[in-house]
Protein backbone atom coordinates (compact mmCIF):
# COMPACT_ATOMS: atom_id res chain seq x y z
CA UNK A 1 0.15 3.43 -25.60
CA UNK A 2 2.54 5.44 -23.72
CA UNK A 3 5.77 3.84 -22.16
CA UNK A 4 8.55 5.40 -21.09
CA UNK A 5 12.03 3.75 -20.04
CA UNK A 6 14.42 4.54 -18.31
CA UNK A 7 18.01 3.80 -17.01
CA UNK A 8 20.01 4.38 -13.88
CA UNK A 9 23.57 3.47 -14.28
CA UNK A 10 23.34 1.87 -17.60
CA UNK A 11 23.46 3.21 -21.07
CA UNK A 12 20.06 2.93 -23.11
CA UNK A 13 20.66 1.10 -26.16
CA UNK A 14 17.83 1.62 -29.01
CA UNK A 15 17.73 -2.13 -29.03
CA UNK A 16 17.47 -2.76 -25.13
CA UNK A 17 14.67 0.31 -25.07
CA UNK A 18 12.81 -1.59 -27.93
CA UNK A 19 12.91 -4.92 -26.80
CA UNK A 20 11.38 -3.42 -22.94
CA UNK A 21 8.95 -1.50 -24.91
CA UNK A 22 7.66 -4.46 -26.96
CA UNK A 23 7.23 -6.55 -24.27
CA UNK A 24 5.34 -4.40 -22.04
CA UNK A 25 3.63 -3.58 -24.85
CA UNK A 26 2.29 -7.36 -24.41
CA UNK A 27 0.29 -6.17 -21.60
CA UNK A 28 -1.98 -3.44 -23.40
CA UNK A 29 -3.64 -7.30 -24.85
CA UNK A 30 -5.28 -8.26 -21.52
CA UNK A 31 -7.32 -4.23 -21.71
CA UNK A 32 -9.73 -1.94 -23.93
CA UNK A 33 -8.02 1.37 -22.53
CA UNK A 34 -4.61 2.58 -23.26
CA UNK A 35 -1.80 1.61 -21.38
CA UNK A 36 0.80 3.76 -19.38
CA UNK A 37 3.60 2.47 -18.07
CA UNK A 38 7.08 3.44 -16.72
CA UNK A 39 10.00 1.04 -17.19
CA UNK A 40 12.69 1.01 -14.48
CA UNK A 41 16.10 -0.43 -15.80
CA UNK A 42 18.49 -0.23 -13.24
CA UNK A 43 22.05 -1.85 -12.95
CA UNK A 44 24.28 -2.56 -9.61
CA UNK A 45 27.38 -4.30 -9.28
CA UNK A 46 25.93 -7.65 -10.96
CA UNK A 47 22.64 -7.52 -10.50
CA UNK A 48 19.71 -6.15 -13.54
CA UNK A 49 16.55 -4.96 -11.82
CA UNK A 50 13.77 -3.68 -13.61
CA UNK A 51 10.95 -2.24 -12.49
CA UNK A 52 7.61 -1.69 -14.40
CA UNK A 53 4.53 0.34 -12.88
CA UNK A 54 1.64 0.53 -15.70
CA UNK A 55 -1.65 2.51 -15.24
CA UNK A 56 -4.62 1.33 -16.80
CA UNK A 57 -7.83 3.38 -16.46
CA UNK A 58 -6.53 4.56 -12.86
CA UNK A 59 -5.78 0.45 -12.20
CA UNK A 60 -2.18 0.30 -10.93
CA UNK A 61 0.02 -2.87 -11.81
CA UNK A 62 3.25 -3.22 -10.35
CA UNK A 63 6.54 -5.46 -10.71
CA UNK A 64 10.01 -5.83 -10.17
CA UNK A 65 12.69 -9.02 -11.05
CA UNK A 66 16.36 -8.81 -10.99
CA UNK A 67 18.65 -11.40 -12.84
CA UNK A 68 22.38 -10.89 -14.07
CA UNK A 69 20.71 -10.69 -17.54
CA UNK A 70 18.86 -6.80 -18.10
CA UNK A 71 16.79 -9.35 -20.98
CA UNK A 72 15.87 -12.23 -18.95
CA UNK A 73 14.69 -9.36 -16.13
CA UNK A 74 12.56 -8.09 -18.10
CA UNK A 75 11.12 -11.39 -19.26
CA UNK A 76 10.61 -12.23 -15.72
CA UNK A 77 8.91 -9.03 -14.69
CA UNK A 78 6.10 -9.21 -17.62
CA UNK A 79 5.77 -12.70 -17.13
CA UNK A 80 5.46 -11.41 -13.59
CA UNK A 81 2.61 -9.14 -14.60
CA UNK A 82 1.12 -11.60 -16.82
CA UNK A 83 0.67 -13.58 -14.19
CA UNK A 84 -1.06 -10.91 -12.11
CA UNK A 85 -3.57 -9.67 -14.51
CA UNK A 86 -4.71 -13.58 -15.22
CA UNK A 87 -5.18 -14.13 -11.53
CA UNK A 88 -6.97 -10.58 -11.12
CA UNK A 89 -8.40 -10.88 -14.54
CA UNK A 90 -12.32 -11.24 -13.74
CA UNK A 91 -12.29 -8.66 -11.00
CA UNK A 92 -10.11 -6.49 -12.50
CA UNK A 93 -12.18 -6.72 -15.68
CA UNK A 94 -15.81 -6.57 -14.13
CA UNK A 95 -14.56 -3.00 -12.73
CA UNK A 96 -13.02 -1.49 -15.93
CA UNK A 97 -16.48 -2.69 -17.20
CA UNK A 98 -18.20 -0.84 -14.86
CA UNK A 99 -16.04 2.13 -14.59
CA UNK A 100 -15.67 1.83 -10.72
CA UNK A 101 -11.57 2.37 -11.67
CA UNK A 102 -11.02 6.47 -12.54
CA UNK A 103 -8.08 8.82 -10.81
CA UNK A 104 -6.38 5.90 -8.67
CA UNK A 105 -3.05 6.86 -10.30
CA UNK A 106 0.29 6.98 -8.28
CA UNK A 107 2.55 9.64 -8.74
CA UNK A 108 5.92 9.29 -7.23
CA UNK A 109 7.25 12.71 -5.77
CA UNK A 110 10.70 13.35 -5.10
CA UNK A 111 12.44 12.37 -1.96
CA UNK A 112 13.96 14.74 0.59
CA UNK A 113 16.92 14.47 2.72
CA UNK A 114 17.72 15.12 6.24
CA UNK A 115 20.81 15.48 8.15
CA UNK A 116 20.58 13.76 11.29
CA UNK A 117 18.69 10.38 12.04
CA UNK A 118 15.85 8.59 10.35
CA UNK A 119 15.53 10.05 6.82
CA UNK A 120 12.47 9.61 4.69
CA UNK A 121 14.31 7.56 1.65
CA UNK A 122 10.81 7.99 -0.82
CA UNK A 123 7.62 9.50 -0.93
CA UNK A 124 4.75 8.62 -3.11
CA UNK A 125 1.52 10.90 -3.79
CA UNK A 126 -1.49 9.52 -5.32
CA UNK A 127 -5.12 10.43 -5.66
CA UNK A 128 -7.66 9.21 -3.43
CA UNK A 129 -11.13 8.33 -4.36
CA UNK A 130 -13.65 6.71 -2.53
CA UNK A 131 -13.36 2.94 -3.03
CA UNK A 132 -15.02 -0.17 -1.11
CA UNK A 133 -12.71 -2.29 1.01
CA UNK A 134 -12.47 -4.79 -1.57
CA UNK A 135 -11.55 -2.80 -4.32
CA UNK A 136 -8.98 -1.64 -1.97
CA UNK A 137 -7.82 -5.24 -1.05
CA UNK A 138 -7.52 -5.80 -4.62
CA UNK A 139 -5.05 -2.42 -5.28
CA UNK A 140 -3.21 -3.55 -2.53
CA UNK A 141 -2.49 -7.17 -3.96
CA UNK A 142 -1.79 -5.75 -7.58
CA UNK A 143 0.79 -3.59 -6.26
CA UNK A 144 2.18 -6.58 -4.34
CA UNK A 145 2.04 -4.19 -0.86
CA UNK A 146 1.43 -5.31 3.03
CA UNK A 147 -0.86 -2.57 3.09
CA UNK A 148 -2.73 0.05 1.54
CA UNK A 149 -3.97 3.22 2.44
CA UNK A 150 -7.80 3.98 0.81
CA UNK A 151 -10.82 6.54 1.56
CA UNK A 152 -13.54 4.02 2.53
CA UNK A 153 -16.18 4.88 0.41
CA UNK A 154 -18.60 3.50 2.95
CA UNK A 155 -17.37 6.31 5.96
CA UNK A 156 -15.75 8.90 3.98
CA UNK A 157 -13.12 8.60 6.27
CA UNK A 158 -9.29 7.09 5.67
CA UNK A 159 -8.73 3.91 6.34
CA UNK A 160 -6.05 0.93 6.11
CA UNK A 161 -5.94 -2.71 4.86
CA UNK A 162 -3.26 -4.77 5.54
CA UNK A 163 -2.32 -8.29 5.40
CA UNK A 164 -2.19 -10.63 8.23
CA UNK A 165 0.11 -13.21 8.82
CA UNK A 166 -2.43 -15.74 8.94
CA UNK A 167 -3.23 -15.26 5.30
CA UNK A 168 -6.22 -13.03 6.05
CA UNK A 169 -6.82 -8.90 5.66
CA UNK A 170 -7.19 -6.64 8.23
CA UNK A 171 -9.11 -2.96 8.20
CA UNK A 172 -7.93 0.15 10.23
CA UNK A 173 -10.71 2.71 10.47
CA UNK A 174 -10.77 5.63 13.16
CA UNK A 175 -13.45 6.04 15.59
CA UNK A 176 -15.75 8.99 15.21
C-alpha cells in the first residue's frame, strides 16, 4: 500500500500522519489489489478539510469532509468512503473481477494563471480508455461529480454523462 499525506498550512505531526495513514489504510480491506491513495490535510481559519483520492486497479474513489477537528475529518471522510465502496461494492467488485478496470487513473496537473478575466483555477489529466456508459455512470458517482467525461467504448468517440435534476443520467455523444 502506498499513501502519501500531505499538509497545506498545517504542520505534519508523526502522530496526525499515522493516525490518516491507518485509517485509510482501512480501505485496502474492501480489495485484492494494492491501494494508492493521496491524503489532503488542509487547514483555514477554523475549518479541517481533508481530502482523500485512492486508486485501486485504475478504480478512482474520492472524498472530502471538513470539521473544526483535523481527527474527526478524517473519520468522516473514510467513513465517507466506506460508505461508497459498500453501496458500489457488487459492481465495483464484479469489474475488478473481471478486469474491465486498468489505466482509469487521474493525475492532477498543475494549474496556470492568467492576468486578466476568467482564469482556469485547476486542471486535471487522466487516461482515457474505452469504457461502456455504465461503467462510466459508475466513475462518475464514485468520484461524487455532475458529470464525467469517458471514450464510449461502443463509438470510439468522446462522450459525456451527466446527472439530471430529475434523478436520472444523461449522455452527450457527437454526431458523425
Amino acid at each position: 500500500m502506498q499513501i502519501i499525506v500531505r499538509g497545506k498550512n498545517i504542520q505534519l505531526t508523526d502522530a496526525l500522519r499515522d493516525y490518516a495513514t491507518k485509517k485509510v489504510e482501512r480501505l485496502g480491506k474492501f480489495f485484492d489489489q494494492p491501494l494508492e491513495a493521496q491524503v489532503m490535510l488542509t487547514v483555514e481559519k477554523d475549518r479541517h478539510t481533508v481530502e482523500v483520492t485512492a486508486m485501486i486497479d485504475g478504480l478512482i474513489l474520492r472524498g472530502e469532509e471538513s470539521s473544526p477537528d483535523m481527527y474527526a475529518s478524517i473519520d468522516l471522510v473514510t467513513d465517507k468512503l466506506e460508505r461508497q465502496i459498500d453501496r458500489y461494492k457488487t459492481r465495483i467488485s464484479r469489474r475488478l473481477r473481471t478486469n474491465e478496470f486498468k489505466n482509469g487513473v487521474a493525475i492532477p496537473a498543475e494549474s496556470e494563471d492568467m492576468d486578466e478575466g476568467p482564469r482556469i483555477v485547476r486542471s486535471k489529466r487522466f487516461a482515457m480508455k474505452p469504457m461502456p456508459v455504465e461503467e462510466a455512470v459508475l466513475q462518475m458517482n464514485l468520484l461524487n461529480h455532475d458529470f464525467f467525461v469517458f471514450m464510449n467504448a461502443e463509438t470510439e468517440h468522446f462522450a459525456v454523462v451527466y446527472r439530471r435534476k430529475d434523478g436520472n443520467y444523461g449522455l452527450i455523444e457527437p454526431e458523425n
